[in-house]
PDB file of N, CA and C in Angstrom:
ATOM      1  N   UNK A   1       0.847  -1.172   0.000  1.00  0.00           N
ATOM      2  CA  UNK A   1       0.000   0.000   0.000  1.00  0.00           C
ATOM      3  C   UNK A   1       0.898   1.243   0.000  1.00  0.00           C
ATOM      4  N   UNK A   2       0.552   1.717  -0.961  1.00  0.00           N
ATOM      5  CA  UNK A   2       1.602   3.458  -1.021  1.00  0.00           C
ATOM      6  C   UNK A   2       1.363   4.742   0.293  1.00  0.00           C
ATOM      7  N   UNK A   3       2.165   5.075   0.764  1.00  0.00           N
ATOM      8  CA  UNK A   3       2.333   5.645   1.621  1.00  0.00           C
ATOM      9  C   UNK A   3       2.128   7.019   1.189  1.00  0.00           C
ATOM     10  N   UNK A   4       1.985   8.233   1.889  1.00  0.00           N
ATOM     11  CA  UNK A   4       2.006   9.829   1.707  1.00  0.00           C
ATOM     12  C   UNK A   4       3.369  10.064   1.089  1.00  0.00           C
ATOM     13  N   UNK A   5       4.688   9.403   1.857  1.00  0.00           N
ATOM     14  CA  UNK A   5       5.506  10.274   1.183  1.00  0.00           C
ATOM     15  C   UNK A   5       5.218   9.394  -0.154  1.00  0.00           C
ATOM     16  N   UNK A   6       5.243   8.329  -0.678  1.00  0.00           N
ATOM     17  CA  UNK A   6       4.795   8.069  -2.058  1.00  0.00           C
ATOM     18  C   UNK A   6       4.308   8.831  -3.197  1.00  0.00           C
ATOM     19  N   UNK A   7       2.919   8.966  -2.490  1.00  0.00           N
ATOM     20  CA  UNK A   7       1.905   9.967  -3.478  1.00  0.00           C
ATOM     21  C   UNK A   7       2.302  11.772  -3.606  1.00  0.00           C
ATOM     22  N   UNK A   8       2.604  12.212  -2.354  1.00  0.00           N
ATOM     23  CA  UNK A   8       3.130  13.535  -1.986  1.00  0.00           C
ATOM     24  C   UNK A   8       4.503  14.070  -2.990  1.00  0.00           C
ATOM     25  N   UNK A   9       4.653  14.980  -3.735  1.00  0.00           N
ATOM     26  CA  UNK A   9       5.765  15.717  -3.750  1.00  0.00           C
ATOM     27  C   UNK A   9       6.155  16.406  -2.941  1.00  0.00           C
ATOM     28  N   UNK A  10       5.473  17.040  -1.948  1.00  0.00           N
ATOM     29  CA  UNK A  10       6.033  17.784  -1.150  1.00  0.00           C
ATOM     30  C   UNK A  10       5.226  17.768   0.132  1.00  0.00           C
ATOM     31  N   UNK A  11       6.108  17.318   1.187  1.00  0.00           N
ATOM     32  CA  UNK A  11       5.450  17.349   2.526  1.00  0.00           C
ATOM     33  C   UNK A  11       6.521  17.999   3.624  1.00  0.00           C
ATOM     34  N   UNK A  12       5.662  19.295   4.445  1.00  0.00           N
ATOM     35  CA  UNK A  12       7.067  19.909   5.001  1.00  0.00           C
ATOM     36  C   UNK A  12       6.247  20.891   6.010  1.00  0.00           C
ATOM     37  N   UNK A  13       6.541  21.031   7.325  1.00  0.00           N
ATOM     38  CA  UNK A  13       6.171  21.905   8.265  1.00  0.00           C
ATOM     39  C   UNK A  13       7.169  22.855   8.344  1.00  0.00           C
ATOM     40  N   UNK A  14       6.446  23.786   9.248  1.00  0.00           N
ATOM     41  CA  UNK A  14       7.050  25.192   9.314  1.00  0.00           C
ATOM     42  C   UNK A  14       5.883  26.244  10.242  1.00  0.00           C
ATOM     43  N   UNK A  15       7.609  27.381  10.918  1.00  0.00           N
ATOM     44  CA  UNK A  15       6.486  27.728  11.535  1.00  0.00           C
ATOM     45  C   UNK A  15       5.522  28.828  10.969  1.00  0.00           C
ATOM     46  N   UNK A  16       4.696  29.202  11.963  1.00  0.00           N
ATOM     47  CA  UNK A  16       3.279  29.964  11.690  1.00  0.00           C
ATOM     48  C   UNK A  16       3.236  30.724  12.822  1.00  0.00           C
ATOM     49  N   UNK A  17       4.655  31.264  12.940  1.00  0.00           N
ATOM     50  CA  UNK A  17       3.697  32.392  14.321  1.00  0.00           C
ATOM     51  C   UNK A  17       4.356  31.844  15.494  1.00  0.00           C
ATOM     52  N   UNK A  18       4.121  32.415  16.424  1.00  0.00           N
ATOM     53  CA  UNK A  18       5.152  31.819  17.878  1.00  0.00           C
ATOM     54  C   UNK A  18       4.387  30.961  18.510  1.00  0.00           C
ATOM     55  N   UNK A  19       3.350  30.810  18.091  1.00  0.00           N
ATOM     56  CA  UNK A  19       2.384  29.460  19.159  1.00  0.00           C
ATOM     57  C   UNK A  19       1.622  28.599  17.689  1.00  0.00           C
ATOM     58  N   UNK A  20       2.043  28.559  16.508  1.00  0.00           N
ATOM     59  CA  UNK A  20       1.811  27.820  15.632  1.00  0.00           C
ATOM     60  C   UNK A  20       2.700  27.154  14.876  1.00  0.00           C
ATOM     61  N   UNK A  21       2.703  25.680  14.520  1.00  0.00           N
ATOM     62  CA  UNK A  21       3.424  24.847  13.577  1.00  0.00           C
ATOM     63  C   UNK A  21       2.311  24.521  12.010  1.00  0.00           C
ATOM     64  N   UNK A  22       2.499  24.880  10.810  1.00  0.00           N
ATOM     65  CA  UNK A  22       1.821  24.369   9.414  1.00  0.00           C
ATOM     66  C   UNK A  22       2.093  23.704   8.861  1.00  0.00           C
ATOM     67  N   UNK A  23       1.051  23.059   8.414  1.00  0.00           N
ATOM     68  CA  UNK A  23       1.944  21.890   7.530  1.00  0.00           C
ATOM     69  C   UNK A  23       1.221  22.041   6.282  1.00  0.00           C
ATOM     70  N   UNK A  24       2.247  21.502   5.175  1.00  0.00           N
ATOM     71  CA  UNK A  24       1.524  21.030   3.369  1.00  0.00           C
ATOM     72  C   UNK A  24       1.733  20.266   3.106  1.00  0.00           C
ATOM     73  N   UNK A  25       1.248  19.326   2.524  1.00  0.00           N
ATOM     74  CA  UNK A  25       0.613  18.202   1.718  1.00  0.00           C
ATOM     75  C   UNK A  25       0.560  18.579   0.532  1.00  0.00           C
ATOM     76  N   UNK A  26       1.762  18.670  -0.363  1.00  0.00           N
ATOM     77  CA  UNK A  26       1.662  19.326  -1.675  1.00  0.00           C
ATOM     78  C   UNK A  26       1.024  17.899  -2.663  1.00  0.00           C
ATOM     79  N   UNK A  27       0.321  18.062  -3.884  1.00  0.00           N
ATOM     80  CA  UNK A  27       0.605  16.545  -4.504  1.00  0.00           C
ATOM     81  C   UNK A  27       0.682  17.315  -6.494  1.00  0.00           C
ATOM     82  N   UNK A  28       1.575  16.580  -7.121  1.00  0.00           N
ATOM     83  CA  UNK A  28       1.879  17.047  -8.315  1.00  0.00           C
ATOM     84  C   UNK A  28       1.062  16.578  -9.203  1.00  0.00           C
ATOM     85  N   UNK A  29       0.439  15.386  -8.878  1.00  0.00           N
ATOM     86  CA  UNK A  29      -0.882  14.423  -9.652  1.00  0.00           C
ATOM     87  C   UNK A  29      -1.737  14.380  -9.001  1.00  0.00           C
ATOM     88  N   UNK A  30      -2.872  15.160 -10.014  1.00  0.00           N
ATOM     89  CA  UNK A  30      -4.248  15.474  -9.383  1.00  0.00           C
ATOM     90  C   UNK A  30      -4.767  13.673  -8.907  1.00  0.00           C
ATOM     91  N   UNK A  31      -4.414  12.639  -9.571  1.00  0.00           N
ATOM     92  CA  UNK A  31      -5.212  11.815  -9.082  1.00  0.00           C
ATOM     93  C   UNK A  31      -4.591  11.155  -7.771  1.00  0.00           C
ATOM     94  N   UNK A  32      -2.998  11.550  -7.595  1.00  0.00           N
ATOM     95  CA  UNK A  32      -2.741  10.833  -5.836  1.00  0.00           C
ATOM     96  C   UNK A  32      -3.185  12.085  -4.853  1.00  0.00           C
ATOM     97  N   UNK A  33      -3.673  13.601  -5.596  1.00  0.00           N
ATOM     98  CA  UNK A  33      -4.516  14.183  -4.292  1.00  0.00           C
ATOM     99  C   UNK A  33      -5.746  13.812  -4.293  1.00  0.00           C
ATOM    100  N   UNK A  34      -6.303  13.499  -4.990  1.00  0.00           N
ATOM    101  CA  UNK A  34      -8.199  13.091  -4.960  1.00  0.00           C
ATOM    102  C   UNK A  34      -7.918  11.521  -4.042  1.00  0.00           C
ATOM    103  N   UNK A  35      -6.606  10.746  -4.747  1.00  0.00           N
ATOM    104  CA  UNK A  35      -6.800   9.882  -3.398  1.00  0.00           C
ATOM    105  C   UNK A  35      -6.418   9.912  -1.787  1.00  0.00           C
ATOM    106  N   UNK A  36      -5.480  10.645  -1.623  1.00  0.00           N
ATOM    107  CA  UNK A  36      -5.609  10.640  -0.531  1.00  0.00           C
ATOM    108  C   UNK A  36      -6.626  11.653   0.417  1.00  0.00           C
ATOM    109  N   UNK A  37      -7.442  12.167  -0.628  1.00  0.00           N
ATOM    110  CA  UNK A  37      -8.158  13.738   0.092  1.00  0.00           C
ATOM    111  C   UNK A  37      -9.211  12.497   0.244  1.00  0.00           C
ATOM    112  N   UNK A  38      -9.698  11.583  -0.720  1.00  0.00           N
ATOM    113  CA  UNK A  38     -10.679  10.912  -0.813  1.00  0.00           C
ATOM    114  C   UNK A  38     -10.728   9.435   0.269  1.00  0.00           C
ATOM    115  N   UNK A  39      -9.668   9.115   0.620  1.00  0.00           N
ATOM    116  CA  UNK A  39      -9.561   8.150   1.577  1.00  0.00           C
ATOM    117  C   UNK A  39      -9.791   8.206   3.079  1.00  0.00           C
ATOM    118  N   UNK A  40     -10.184   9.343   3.048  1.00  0.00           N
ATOM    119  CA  UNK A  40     -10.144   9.586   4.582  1.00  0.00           C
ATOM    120  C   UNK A  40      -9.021   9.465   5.460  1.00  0.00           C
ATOM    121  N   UNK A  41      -7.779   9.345   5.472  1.00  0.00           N
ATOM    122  CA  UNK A  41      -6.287   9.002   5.958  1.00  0.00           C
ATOM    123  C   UNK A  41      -5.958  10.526   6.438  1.00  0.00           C
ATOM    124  N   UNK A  42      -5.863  11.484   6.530  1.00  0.00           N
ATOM    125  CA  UNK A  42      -5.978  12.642   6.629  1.00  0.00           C
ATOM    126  C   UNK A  42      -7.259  13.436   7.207  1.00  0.00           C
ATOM    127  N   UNK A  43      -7.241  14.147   8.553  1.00  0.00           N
ATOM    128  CA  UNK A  43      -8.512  14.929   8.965  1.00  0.00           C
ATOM    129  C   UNK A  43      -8.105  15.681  10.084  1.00  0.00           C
ATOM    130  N   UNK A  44      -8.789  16.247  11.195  1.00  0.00           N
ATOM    131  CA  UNK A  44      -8.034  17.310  11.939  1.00  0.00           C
ATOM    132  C   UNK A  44      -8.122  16.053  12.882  1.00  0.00           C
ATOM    133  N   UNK A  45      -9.073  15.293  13.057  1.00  0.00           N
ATOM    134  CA  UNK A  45      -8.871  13.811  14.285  1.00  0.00           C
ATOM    135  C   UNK A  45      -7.818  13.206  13.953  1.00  0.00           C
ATOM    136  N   UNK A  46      -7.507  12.726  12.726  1.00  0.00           N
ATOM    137  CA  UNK A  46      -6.651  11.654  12.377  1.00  0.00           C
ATOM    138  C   UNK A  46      -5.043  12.307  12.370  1.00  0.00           C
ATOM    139  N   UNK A  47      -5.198  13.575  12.267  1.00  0.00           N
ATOM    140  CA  UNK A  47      -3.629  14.690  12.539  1.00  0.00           C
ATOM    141  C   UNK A  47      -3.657  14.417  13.848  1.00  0.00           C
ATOM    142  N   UNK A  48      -4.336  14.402  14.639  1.00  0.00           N
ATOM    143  CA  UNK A  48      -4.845  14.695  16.349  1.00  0.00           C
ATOM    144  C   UNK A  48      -3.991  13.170  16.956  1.00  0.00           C
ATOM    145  N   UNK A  49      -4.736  12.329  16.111  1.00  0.00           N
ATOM    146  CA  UNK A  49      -4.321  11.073  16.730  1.00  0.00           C
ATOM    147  C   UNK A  49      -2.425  10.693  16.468  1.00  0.00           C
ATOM    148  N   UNK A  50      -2.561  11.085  15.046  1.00  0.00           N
ATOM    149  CA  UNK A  50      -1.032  10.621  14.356  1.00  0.00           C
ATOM    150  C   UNK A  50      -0.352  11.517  15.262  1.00  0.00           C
ATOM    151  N   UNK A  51      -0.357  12.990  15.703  1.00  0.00           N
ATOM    152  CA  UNK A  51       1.068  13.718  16.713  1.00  0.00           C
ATOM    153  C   UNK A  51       0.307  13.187  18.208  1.00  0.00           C
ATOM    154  N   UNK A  52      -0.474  12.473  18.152  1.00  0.00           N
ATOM    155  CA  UNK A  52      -0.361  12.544  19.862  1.00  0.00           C
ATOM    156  C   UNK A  52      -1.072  13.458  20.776  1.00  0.00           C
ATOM    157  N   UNK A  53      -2.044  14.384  20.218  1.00  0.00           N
ATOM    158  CA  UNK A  53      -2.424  15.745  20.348  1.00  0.00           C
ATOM    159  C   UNK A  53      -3.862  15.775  20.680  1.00  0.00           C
ATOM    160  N   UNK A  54      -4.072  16.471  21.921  1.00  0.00           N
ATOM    161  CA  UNK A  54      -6.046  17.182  22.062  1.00  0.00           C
ATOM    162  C   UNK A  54      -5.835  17.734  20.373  1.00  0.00           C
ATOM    163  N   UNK A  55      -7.647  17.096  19.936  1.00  0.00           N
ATOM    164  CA  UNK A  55      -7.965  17.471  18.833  1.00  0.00           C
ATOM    165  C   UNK A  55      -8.143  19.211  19.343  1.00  0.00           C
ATOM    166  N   UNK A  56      -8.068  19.845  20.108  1.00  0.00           N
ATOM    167  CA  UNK A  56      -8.526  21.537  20.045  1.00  0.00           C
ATOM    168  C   UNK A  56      -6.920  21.878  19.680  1.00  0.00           C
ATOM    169  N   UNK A  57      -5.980  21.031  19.463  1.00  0.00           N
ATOM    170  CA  UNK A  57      -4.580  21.784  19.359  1.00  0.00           C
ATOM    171  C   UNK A  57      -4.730  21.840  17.646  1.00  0.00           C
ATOM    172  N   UNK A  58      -5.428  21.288  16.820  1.00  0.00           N
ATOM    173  CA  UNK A  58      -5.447  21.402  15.638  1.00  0.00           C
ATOM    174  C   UNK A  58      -6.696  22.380  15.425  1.00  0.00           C
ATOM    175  N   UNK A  59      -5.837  23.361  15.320  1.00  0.00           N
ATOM    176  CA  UNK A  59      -6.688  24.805  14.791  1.00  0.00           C
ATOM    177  C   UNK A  59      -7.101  25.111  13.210  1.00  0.00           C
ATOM    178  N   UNK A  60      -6.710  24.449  12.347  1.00  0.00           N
ATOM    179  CA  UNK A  60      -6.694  23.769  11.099  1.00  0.00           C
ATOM    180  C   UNK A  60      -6.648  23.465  10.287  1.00  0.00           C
ATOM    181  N   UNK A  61      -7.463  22.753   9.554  1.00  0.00           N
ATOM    182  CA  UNK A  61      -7.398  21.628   8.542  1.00  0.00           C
ATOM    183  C   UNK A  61      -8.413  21.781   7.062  1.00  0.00           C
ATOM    184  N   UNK A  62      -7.375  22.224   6.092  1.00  0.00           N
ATOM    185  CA  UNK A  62      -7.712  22.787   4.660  1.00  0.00           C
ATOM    186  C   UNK A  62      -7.718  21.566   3.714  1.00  0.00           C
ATOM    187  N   UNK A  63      -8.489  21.450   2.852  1.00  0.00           N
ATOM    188  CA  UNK A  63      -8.178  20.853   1.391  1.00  0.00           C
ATOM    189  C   UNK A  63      -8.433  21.390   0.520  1.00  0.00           C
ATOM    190  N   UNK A  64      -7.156  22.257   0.012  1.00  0.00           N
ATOM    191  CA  UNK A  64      -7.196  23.267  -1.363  1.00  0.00           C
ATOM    192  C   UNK A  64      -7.141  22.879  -2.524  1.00  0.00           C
ATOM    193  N   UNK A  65      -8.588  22.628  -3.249  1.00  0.00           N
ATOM    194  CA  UNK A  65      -8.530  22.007  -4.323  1.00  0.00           C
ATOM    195  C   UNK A  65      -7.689  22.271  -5.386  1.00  0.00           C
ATOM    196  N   UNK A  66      -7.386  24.094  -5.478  1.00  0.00           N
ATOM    197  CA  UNK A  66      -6.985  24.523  -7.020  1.00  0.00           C
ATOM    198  C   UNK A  66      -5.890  24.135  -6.540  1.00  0.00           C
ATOM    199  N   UNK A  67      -4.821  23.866  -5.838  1.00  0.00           N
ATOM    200  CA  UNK A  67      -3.538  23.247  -5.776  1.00  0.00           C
ATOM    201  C   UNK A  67      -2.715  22.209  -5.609  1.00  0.00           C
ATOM    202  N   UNK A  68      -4.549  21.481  -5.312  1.00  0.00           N
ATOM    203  CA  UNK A  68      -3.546  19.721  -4.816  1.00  0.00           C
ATOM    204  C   UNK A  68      -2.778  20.085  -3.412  1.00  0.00           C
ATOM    205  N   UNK A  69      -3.511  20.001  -2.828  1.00  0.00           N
ATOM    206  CA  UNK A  69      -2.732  20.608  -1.493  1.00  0.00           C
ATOM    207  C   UNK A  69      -4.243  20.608  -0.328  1.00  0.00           C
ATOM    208  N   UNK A  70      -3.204  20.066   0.834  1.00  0.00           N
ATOM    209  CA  UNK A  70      -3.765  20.044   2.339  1.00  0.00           C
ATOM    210  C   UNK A  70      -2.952  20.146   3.191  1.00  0.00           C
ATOM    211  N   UNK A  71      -3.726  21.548   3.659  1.00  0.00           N
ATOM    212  CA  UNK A  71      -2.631  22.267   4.861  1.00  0.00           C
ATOM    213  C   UNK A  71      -3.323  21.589   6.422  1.00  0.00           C
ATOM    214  N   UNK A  72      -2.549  22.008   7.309  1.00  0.00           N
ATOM    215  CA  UNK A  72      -3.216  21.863   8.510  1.00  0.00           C
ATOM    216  C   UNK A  72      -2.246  22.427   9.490  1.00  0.00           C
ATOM    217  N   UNK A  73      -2.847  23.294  10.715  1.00  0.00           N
ATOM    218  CA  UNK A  73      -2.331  23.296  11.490  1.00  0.00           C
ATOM    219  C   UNK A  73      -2.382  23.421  12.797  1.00  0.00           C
ATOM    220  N   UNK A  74      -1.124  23.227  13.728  1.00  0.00           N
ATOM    221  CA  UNK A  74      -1.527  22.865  15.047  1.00  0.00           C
ATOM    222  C   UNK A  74      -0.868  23.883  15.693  1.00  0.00           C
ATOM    223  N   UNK A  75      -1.315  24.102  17.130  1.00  0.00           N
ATOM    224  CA  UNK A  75      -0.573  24.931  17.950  1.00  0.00           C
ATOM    225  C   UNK A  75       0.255  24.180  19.705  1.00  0.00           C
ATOM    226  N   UNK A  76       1.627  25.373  19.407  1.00  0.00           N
ATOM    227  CA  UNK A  76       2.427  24.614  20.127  1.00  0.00           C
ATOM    228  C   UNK A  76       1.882  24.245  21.566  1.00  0.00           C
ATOM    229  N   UNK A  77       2.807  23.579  21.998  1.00  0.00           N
ATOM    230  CA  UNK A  77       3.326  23.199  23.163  1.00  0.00           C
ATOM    231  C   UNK A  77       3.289  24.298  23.767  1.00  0.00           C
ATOM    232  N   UNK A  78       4.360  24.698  23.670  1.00  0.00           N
ATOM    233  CA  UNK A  78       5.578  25.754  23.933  1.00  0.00           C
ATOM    234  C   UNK A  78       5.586  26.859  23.095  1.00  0.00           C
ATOM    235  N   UNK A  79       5.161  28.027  23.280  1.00  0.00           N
ATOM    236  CA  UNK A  79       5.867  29.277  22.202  1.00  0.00           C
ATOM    237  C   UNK A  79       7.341  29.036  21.622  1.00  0.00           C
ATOM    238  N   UNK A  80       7.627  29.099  20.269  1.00  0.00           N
ATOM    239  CA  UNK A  80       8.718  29.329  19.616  1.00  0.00           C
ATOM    240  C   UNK A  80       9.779  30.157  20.445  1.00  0.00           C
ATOM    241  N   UNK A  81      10.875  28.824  20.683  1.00  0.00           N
ATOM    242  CA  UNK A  81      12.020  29.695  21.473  1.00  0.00           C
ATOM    243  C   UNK A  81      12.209  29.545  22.745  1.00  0.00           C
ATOM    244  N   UNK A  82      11.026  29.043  23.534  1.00  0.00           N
ATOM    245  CA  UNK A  82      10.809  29.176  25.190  1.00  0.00           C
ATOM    246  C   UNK A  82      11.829  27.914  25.931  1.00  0.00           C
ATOM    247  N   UNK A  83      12.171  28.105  26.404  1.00  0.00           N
ATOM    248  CA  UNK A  83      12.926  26.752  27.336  1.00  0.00           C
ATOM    249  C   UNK A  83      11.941  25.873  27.239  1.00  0.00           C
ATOM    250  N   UNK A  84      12.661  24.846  26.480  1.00  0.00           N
ATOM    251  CA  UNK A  84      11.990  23.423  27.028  1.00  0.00           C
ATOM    252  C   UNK A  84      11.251  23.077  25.288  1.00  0.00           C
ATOM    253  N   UNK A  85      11.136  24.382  24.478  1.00  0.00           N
ATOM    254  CA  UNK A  85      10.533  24.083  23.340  1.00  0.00           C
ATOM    255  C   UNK A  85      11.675  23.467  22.001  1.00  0.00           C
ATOM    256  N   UNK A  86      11.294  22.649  21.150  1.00  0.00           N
ATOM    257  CA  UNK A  86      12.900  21.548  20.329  1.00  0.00           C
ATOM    258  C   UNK A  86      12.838  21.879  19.632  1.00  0.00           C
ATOM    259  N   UNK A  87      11.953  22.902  18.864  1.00  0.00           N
ATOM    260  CA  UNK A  87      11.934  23.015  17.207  1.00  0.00           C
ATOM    261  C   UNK A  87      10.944  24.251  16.895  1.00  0.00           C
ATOM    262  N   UNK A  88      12.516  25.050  17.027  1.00  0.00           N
ATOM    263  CA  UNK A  88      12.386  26.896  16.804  1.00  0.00           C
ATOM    264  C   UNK A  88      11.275  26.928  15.785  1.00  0.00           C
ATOM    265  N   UNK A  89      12.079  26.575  14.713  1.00  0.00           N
ATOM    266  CA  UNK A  89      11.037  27.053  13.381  1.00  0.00           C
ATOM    267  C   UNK A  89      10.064  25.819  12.614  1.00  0.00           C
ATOM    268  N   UNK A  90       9.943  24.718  13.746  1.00  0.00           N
ATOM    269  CA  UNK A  90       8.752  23.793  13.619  1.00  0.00           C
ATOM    270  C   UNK A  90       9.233  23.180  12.276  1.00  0.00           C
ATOM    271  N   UNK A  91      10.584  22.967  11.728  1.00  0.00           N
ATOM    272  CA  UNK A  91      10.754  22.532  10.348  1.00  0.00           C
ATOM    273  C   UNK A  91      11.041  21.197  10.747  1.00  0.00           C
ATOM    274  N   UNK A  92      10.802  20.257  11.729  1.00  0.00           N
ATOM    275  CA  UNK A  92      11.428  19.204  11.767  1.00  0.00           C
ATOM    276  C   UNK A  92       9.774  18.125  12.147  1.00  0.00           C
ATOM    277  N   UNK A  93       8.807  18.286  11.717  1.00  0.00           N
ATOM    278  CA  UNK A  93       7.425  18.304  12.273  1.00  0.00           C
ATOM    279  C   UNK A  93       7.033  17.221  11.432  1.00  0.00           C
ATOM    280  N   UNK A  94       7.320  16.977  10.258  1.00  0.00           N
ATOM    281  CA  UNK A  94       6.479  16.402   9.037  1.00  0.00           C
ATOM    282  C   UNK A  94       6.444  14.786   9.438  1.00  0.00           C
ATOM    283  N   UNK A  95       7.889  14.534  10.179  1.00  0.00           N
ATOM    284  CA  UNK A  95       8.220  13.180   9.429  1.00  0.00           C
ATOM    285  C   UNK A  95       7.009  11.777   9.587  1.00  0.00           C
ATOM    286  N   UNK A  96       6.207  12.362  10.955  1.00  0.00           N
ATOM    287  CA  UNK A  96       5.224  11.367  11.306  1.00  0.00           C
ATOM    288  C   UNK A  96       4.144  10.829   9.496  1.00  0.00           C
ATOM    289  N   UNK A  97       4.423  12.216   9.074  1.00  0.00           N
ATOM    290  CA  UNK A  97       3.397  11.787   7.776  1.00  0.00           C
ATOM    291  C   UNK A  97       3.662  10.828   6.876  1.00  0.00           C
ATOM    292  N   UNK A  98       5.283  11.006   6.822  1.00  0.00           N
ATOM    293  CA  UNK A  98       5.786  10.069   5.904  1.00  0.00           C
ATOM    294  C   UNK A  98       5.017   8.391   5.874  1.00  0.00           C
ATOM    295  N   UNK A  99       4.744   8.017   6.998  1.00  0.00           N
ATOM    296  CA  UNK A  99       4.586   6.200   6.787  1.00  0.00           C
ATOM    297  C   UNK A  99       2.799   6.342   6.792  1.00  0.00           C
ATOM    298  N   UNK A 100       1.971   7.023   6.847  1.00  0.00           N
ATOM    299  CA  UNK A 100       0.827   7.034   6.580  1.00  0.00           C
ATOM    300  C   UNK A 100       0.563   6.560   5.621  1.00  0.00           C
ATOM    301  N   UNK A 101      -0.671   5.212   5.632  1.00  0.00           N
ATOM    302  CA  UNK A 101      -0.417   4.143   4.457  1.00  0.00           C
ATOM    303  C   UNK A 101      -2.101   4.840   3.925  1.00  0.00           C
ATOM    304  N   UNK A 102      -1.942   4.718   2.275  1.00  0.00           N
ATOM    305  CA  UNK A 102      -3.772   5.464   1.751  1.00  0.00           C
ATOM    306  C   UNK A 102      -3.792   4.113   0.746  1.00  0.00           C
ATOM    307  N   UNK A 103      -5.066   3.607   1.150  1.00  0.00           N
ATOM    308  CA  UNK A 103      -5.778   2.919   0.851  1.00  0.00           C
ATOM    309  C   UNK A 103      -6.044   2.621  -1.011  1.00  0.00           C
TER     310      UNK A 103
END
């Protein structure tokens, strides 16, 4: 079964602000975004569940048709920068997406 990073050209977080992390779900073939938009594998629960996260930390969750693209995003832990917070500019966020298997 093909995975996100499979279907995905581009999958990559970043931050959004000092109490926000974003993410994209870029896809270059309209038909591996209709499948994974269409599989249900992706949602603000199923982001919720995959980081570990109260679904209210996912503030949210887009599917932009004209681009092949699904954003989503969550808010930190920790404000950007604060003691105790690992990832200033939230660029190290994605990798959980990678093994997400779509149907």
């Amino acid at each position: 079964m093909p995975t996100l990073r499979d279907l995905a050209s581009t999958i990559r977080s970043k931050n959004a602000g000092v109490d926000h992390i974003t993410f994209d779900l870029i896809f270059r073939e309209r038909a591996n975004f209709e499948r994974v938009r269409d599989s249900g594998v992706l949602s603000a629960e199923k982001v919720a569940a995959l980081y570990r996260i109260p679904r209210e930390r996912v503030t949210d969750f887009v599917v932009f048709e004209p681009a092949n693209a699904i954003k989503f995003t969550i808010r930190r832990e920790r404000p950007s920068g604060s003691p105790g917070e690992h990832d200033v500019f939230g660029a190290q966020q994605y990798a959980p997406l990678f093994d997400v298997e779509v149907p």
